[in-house]
Protein backbone atom coordinates (compact mmCIF):
# COMPACT_ATOMS: atom_id res chain seq x y z
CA UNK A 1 -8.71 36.15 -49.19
CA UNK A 2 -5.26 34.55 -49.99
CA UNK A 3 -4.40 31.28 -48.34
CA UNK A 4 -1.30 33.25 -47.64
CA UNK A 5 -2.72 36.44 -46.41
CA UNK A 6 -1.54 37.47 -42.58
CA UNK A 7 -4.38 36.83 -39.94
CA UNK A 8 -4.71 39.78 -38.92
CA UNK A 9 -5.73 41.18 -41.90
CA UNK A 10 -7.94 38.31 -43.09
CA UNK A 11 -9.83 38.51 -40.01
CA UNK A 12 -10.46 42.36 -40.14
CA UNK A 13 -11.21 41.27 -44.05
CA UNK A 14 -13.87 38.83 -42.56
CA UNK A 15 -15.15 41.28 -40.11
CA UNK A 16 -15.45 44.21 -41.81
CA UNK A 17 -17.93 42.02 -44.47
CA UNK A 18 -19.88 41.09 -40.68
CA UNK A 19 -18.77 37.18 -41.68
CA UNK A 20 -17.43 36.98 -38.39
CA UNK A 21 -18.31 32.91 -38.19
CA UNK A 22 -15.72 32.77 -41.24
CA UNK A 23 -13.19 34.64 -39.22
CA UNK A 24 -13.46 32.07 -36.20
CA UNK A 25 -13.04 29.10 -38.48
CA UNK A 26 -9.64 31.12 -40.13
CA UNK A 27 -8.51 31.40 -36.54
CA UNK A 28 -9.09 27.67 -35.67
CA UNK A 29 -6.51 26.84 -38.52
CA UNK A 30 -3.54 28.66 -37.18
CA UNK A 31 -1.08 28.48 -34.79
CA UNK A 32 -1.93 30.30 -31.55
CA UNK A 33 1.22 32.91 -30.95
CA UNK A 34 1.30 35.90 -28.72
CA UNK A 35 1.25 38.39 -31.52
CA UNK A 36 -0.47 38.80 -34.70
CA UNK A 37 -2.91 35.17 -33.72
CA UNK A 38 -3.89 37.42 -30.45
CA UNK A 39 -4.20 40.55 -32.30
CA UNK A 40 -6.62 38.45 -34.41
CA UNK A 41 -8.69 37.04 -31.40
CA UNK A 42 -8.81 40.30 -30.66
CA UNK A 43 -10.76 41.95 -33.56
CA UNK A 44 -13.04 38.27 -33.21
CA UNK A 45 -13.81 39.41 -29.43
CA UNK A 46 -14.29 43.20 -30.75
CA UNK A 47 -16.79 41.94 -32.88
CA UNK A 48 -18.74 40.19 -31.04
CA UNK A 49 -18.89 42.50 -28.23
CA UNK A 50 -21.00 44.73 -30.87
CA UNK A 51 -23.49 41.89 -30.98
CA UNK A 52 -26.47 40.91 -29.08
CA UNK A 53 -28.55 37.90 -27.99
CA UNK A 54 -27.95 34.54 -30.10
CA UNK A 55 -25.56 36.63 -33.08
CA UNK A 56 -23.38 37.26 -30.02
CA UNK A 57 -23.59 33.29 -28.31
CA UNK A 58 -22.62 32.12 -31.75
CA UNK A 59 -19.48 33.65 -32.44
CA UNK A 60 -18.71 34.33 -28.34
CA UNK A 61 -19.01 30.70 -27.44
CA UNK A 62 -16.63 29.30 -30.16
CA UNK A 63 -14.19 31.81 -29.36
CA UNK A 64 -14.56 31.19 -25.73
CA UNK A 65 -13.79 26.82 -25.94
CA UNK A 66 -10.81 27.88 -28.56
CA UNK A 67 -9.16 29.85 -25.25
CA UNK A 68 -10.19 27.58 -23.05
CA UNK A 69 -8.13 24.55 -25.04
CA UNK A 70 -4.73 27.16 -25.47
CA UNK A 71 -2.03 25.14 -24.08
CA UNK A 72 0.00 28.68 -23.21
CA UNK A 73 -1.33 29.79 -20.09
CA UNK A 74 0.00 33.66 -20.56
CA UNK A 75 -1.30 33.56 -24.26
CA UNK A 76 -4.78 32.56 -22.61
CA UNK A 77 -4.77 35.00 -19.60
CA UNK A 78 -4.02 37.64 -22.29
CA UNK A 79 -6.62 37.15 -24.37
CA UNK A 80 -9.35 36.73 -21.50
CA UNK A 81 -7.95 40.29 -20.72
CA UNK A 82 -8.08 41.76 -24.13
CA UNK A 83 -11.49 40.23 -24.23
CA UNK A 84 -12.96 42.04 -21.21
CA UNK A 85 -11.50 45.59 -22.44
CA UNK A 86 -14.43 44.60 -24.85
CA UNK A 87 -16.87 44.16 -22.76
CA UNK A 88 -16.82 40.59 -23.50
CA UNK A 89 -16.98 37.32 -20.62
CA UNK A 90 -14.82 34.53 -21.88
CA UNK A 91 -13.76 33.24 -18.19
CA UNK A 92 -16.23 31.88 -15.74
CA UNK A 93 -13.84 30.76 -13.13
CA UNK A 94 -11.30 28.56 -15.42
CA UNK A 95 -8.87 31.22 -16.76
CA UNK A 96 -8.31 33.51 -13.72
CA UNK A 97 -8.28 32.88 -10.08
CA UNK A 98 -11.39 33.35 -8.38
CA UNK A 99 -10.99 35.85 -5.38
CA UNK A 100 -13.45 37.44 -2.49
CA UNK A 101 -14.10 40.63 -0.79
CA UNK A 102 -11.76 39.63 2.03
CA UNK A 103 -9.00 38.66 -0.27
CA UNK A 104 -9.11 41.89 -2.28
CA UNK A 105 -9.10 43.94 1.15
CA UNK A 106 -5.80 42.04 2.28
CA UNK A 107 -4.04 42.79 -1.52
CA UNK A 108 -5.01 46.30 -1.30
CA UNK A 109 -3.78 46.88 2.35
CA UNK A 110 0.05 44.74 1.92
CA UNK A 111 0.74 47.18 -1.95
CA UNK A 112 -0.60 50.14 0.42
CA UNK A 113 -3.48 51.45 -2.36
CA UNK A 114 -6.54 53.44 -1.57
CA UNK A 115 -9.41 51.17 -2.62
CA UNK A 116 -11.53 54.55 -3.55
CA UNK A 117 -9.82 54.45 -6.94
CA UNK A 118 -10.91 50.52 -7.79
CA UNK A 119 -13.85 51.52 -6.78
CA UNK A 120 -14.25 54.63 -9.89
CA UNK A 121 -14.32 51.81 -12.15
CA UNK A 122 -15.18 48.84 -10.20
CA UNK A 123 -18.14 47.90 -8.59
CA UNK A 124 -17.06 45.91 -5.28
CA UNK A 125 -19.44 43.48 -3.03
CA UNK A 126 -20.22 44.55 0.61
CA UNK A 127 -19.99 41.33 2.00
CA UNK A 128 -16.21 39.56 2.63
CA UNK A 129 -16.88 35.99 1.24
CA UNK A 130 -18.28 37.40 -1.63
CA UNK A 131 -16.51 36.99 -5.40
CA UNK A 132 -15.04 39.73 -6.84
CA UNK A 133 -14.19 40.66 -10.50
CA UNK A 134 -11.06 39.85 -11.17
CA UNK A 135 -10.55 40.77 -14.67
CA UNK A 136 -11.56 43.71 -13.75
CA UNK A 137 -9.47 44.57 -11.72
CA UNK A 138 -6.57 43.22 -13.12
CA UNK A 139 -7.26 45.92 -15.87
CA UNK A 140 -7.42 48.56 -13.19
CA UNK A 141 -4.28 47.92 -11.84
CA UNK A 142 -2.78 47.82 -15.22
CA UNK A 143 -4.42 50.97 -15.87
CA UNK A 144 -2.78 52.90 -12.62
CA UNK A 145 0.09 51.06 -13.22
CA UNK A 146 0.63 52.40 -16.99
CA UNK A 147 -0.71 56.10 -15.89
CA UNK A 148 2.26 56.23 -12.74
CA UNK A 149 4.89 54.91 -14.83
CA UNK A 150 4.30 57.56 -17.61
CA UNK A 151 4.12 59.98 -15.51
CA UNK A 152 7.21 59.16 -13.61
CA UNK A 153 8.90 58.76 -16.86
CA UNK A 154 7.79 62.20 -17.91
CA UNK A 155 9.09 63.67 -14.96
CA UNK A 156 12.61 61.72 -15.21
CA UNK A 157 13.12 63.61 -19.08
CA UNK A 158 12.97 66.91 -17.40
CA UNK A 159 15.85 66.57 -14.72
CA UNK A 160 19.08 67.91 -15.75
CA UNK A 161 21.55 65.12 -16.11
CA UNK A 162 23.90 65.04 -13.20
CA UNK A 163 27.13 64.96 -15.17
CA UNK A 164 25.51 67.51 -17.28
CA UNK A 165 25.92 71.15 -17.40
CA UNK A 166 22.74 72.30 -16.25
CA UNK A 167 22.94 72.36 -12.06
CA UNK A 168 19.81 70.61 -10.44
CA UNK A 169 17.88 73.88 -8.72
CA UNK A 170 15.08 73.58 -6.27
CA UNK A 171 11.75 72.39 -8.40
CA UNK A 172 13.99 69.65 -9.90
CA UNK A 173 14.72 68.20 -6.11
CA UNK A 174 10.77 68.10 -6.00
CA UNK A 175 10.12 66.77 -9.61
CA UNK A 176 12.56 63.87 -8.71
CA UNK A 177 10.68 63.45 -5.75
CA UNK A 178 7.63 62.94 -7.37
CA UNK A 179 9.03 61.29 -9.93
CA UNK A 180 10.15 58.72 -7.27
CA UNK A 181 6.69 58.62 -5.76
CA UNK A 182 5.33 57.64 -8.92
CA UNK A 183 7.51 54.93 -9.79
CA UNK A 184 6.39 53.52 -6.19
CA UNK A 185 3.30 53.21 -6.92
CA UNK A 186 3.59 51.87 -10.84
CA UNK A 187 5.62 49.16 -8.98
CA UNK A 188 2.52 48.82 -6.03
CA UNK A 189 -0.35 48.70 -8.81
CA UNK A 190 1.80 46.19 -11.11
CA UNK A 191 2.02 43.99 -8.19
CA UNK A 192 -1.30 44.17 -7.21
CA UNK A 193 -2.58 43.23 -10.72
CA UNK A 194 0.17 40.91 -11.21
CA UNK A 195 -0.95 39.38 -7.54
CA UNK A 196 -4.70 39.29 -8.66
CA UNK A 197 -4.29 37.30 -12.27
CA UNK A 198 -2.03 34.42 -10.05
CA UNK A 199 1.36 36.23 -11.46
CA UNK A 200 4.20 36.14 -8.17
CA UNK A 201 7.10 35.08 -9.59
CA UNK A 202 8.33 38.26 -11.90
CA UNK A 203 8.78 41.04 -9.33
CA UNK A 204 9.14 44.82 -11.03
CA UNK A 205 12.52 46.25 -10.74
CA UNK A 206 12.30 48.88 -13.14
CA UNK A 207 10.28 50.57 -15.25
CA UNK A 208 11.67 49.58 -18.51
């Protein structure tokens, strides 16, 4: 590869050949940034989460101390994140915050969410002092959050414009309604995931 060549496609060069232990030294060299060097981690974490026994602990671990000495605290929580959409562990307690059973029961109650839909994806301890997963369930609010909001946005496109010429009849009252409904809830599940990965100081306002 060029010395010039963007890393993201030098890594996917390096992984595609299976030299992923290249691709982690490429990714050492550079600058971490929010974009194309966490697009890069990405394919690194995608890799190795095809990978088993010691192939996987040698290109997991030096991936793992390289987030765990980023100086940009979102750019780390991000890429823990991406990581575990992998299937792959790079926080044992030092990214995220560490939550229990009791604390996850008091979030869920103050946004107002039924805790049978965490629990689809999600499997929670019985006991309350027990640790919960918190990645994971920062990617299931996410995931609730993303499917409300679209949904709500889809609604919004199909109510007449009220300064247009088209009057607002009966089943566009109850599309707005629902529409409504489901921007309550994106806001309750961005919270709640917001809440879970130590985020509380960006409230939602809107869904743009």
């Amino acid at each position: 590869m060029q010395s010039g060549a963007r890393i993201t496609d030098a890594v996917e060069h390096f992984h595609r050949r299976g030299d992923l232990k290249r691709a982690v030294k490429l990714v050492r060299t550079r600058s971490p940034e929010r974009l194309r060097w966490r697009s890069a981690v990405g394919t690194l974490t995608r890799g190795a989460g095809q990978l088993g026994g010691l192939d996987r602990m040698r290109v997991e671990e030096p991936i793992r101390e390289m987030v765990l000495d980023l100086p940009d605290t979102f750019l780390q929580r991000e890429v823990v994140l991406d990581a575990r959409l992998r299937q792959v562990d790079l926080d044992r307690g030092e990214v995220l915050p560490r939550w229990s059973m009791g604390d996850l029961r008091r979030m869920v109650h103050v946004a107002r969410l039924p805790i049978d839909r965490i629990t689809r994806y999600v499997r929670l301890p019985v006991e309350f002092d027990q640790p919960v997963d918190t990645a994971a369930l920062v990617l299931v609010g996410r995931f609730y959050a993303a499917q409300h909001r679209e949904r709500a946005e889809h609604l919004w496109l199909q109510i007449p414009d009220e300064d247009g010429p088209e009057p607002m009849r009966l089943h566009h009252q109850y599309m707005a309604q629902r529409a409504q409904q489901d921007a309550d809830a994106f806001r309750r599940w961005a919270a709640f995931s917001r809440g879970l990965s130590g985020i509380t100081t960006r409230p939602v306002t809107a869904l743009s």
